[in-house]
N, C-alpha and C. Protein backbone atom coordinates (compact mmCIF):
# COMPACT_ATOMS: atom_id res chain seq x y z
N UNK A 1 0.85 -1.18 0.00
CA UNK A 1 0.00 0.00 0.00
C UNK A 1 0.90 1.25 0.00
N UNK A 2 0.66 2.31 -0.81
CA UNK A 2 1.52 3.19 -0.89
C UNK A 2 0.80 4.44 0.01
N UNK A 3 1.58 5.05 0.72
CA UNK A 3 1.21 6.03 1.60
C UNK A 3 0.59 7.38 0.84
N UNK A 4 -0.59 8.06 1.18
CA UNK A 4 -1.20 8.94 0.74
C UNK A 4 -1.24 10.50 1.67
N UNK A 5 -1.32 11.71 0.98
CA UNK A 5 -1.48 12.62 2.14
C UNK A 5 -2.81 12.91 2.53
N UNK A 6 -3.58 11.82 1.75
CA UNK A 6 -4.96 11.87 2.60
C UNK A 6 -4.64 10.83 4.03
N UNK A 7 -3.66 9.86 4.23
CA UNK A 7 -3.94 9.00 5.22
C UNK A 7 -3.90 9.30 6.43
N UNK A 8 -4.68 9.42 7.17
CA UNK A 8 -5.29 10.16 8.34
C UNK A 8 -3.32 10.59 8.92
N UNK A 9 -3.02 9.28 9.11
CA UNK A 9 -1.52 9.05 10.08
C UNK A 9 -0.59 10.35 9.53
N UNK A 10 -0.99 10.65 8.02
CA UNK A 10 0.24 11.06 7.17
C UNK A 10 -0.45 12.89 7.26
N UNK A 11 -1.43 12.69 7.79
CA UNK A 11 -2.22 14.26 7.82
C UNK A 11 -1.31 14.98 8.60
N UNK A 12 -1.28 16.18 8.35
CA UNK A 12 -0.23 17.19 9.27
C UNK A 12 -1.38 17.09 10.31
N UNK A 13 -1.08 17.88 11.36
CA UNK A 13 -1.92 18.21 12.54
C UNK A 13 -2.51 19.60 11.90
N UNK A 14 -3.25 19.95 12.50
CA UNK A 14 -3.95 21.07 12.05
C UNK A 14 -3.59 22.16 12.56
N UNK A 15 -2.65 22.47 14.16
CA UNK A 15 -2.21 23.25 14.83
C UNK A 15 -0.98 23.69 14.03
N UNK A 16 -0.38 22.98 13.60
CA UNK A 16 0.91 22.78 12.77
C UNK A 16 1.34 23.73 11.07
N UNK A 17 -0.37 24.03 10.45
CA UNK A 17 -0.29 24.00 9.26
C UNK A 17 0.32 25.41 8.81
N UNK A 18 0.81 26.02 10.19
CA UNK A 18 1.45 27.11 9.52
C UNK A 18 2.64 27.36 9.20
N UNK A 19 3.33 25.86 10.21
CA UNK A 19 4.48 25.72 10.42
C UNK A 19 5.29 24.67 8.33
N UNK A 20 4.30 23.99 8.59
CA UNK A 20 4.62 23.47 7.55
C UNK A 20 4.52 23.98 5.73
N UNK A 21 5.46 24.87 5.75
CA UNK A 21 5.40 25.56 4.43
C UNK A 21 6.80 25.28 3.80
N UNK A 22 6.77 25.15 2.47
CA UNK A 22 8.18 25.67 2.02
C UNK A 22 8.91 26.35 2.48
N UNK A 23 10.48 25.96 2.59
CA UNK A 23 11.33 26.74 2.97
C UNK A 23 11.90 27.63 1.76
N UNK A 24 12.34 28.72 2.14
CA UNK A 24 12.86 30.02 1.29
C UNK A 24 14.10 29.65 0.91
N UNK A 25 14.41 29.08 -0.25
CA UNK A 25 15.58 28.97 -0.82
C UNK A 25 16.83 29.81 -0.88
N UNK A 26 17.79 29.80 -0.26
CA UNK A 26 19.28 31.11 -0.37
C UNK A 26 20.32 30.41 -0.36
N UNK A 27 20.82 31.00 -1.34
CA UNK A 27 22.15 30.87 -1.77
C UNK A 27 22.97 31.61 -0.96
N UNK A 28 23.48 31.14 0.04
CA UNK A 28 24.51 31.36 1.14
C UNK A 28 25.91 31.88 1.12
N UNK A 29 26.29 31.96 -0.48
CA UNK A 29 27.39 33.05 -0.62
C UNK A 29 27.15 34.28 -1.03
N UNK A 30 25.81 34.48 -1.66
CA UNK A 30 24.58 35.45 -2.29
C UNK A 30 24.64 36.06 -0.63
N UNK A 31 23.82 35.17 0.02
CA UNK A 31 23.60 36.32 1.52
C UNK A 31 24.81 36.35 2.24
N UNK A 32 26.12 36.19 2.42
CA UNK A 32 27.29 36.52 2.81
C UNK A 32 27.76 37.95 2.31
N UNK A 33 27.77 37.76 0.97
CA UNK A 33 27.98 38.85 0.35
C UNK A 33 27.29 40.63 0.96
N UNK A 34 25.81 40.11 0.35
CA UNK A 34 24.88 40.84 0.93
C UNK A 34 25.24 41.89 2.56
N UNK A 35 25.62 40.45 3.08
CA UNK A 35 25.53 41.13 5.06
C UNK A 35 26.63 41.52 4.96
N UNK A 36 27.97 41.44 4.29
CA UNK A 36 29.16 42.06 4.16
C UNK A 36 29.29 43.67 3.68
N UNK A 37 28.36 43.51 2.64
CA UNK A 37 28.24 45.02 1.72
C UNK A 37 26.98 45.81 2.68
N UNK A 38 26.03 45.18 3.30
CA UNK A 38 25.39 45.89 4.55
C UNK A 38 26.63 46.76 5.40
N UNK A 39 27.44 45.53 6.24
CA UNK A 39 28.27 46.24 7.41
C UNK A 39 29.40 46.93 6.92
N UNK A 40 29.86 47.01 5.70
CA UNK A 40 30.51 47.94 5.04
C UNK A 40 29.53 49.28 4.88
N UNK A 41 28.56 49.22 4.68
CA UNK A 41 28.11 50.52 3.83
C UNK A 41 27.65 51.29 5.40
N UNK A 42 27.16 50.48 6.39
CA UNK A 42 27.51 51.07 7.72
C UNK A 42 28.28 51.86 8.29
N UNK A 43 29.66 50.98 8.54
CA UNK A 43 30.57 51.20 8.24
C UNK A 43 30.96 52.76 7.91
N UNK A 44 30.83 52.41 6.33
CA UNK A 44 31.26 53.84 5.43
C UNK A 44 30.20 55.03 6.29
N UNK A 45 28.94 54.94 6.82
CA UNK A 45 27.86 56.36 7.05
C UNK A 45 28.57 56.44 8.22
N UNK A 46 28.80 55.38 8.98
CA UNK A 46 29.43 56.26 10.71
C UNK A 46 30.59 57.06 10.21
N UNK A 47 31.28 56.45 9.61
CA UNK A 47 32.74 57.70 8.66
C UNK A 47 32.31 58.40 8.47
N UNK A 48 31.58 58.59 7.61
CA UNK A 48 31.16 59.99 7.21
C UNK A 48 30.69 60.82 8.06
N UNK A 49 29.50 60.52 9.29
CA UNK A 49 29.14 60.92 10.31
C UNK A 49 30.46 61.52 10.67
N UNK A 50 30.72 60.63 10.92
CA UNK A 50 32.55 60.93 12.22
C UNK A 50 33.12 62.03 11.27
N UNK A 51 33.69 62.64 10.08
CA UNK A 51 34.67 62.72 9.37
C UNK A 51 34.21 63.68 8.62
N UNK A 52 33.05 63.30 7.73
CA UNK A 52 32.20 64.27 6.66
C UNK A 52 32.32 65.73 7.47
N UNK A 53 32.38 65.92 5.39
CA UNK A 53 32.29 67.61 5.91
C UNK A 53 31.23 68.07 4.94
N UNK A 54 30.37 68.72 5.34
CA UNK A 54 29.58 69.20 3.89
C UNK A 54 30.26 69.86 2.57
N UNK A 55 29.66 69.94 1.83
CA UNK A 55 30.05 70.21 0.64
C UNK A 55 30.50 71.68 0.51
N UNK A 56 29.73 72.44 1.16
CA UNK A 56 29.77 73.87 1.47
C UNK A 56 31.28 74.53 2.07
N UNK A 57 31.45 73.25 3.32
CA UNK A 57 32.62 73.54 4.16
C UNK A 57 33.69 73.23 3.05
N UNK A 58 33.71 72.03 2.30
CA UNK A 58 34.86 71.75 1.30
C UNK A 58 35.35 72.62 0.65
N UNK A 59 34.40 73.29 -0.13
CA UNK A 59 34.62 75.01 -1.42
C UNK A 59 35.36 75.96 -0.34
N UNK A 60 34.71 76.09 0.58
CA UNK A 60 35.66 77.53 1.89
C UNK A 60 36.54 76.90 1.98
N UNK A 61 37.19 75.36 2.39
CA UNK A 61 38.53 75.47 2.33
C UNK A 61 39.29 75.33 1.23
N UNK A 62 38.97 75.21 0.41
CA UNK A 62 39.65 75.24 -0.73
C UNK A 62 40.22 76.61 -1.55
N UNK A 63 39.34 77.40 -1.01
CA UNK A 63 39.02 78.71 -1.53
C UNK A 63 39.97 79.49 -0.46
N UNK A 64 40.07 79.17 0.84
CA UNK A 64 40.96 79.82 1.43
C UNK A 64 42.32 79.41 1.18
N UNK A 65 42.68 77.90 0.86
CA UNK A 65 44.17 77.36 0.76
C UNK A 65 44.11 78.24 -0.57
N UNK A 66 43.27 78.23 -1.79
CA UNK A 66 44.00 79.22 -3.03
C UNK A 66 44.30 80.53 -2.39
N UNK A 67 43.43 81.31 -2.05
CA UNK A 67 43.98 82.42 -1.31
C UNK A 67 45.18 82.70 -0.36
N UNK A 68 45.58 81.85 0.57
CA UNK A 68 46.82 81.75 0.85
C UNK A 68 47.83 81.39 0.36
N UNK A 69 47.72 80.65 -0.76
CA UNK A 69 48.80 80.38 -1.95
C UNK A 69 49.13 81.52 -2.96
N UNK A 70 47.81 81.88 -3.21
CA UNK A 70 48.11 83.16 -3.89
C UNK A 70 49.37 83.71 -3.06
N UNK A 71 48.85 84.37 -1.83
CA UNK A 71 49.16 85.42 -0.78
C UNK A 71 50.86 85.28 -0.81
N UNK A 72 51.14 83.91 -0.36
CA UNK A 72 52.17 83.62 -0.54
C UNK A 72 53.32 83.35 -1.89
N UNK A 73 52.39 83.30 -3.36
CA UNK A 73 53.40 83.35 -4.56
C UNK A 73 53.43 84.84 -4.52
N UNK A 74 53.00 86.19 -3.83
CA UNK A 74 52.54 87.09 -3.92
C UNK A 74 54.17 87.75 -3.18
N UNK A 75 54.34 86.73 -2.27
CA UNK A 75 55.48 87.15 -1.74
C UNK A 75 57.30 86.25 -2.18
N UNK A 76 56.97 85.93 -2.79
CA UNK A 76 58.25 85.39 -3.16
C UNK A 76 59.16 86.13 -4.06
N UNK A 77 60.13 85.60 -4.19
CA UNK A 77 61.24 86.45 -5.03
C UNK A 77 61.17 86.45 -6.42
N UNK A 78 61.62 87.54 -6.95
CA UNK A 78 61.42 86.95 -8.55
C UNK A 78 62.53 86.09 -8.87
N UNK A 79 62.19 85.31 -9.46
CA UNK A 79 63.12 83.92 -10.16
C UNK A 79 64.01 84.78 -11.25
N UNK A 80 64.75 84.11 -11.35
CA UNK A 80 66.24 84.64 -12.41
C UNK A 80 67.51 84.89 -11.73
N UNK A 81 68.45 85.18 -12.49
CA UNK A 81 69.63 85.84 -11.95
C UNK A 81 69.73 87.01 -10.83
N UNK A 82 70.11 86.50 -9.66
CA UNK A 82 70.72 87.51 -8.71
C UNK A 82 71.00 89.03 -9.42
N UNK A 83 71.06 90.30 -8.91
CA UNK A 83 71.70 91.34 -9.44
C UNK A 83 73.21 91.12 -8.56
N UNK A 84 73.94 91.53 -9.53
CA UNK A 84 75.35 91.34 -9.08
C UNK A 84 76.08 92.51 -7.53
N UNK A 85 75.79 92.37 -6.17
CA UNK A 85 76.05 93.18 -5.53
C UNK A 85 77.56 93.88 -5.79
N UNK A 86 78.24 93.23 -6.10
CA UNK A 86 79.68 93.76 -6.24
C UNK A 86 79.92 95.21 -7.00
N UNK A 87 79.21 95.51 -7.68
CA UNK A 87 79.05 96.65 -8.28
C UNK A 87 79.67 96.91 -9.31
């Protein structure tokens, strides 16, 4: 006699029937990956938190290091030959 899922014995319980579903198929280097590139990208926002600077703050300093570079090619010597002190 071949066993049926009508046979009373072979019936799930009825308390049970929620338990008994297909399981969700995953590819386990697929979700490695996944939870890796999660706690990286974490990761990367507390940095930025910690570290970031707005975009706004970036242009002012940039804008001040040209300005002090200026300031300073502003003061340098002119390039070329010495004038001869000896007279």
């Amino acid at each position: 006699m071949v066993p049926s899922a009508t046979h009373p014995e072979l019936a799930p319980h009825p308390a049970l029937s929620h338990v008994l579903r297909m399981a969700e198929l995953i590819n386990l280097r697929q979700a490695r990956k996944r939870r890796a590139r999660a706690e990286k990208d974490a990761a990367a926002e507390a940095n930025r938190r910690r570290h970031g600077r707005s975009g706004a703050e970036t242009r002012a300093t940039e804008a001040e290091r040209g300005r002090d570079r200026a300031r300073l090619d502003g003061h340098k010597r002119a390039e070329g030959p010495e004038p001869n002190s000896e007279g």
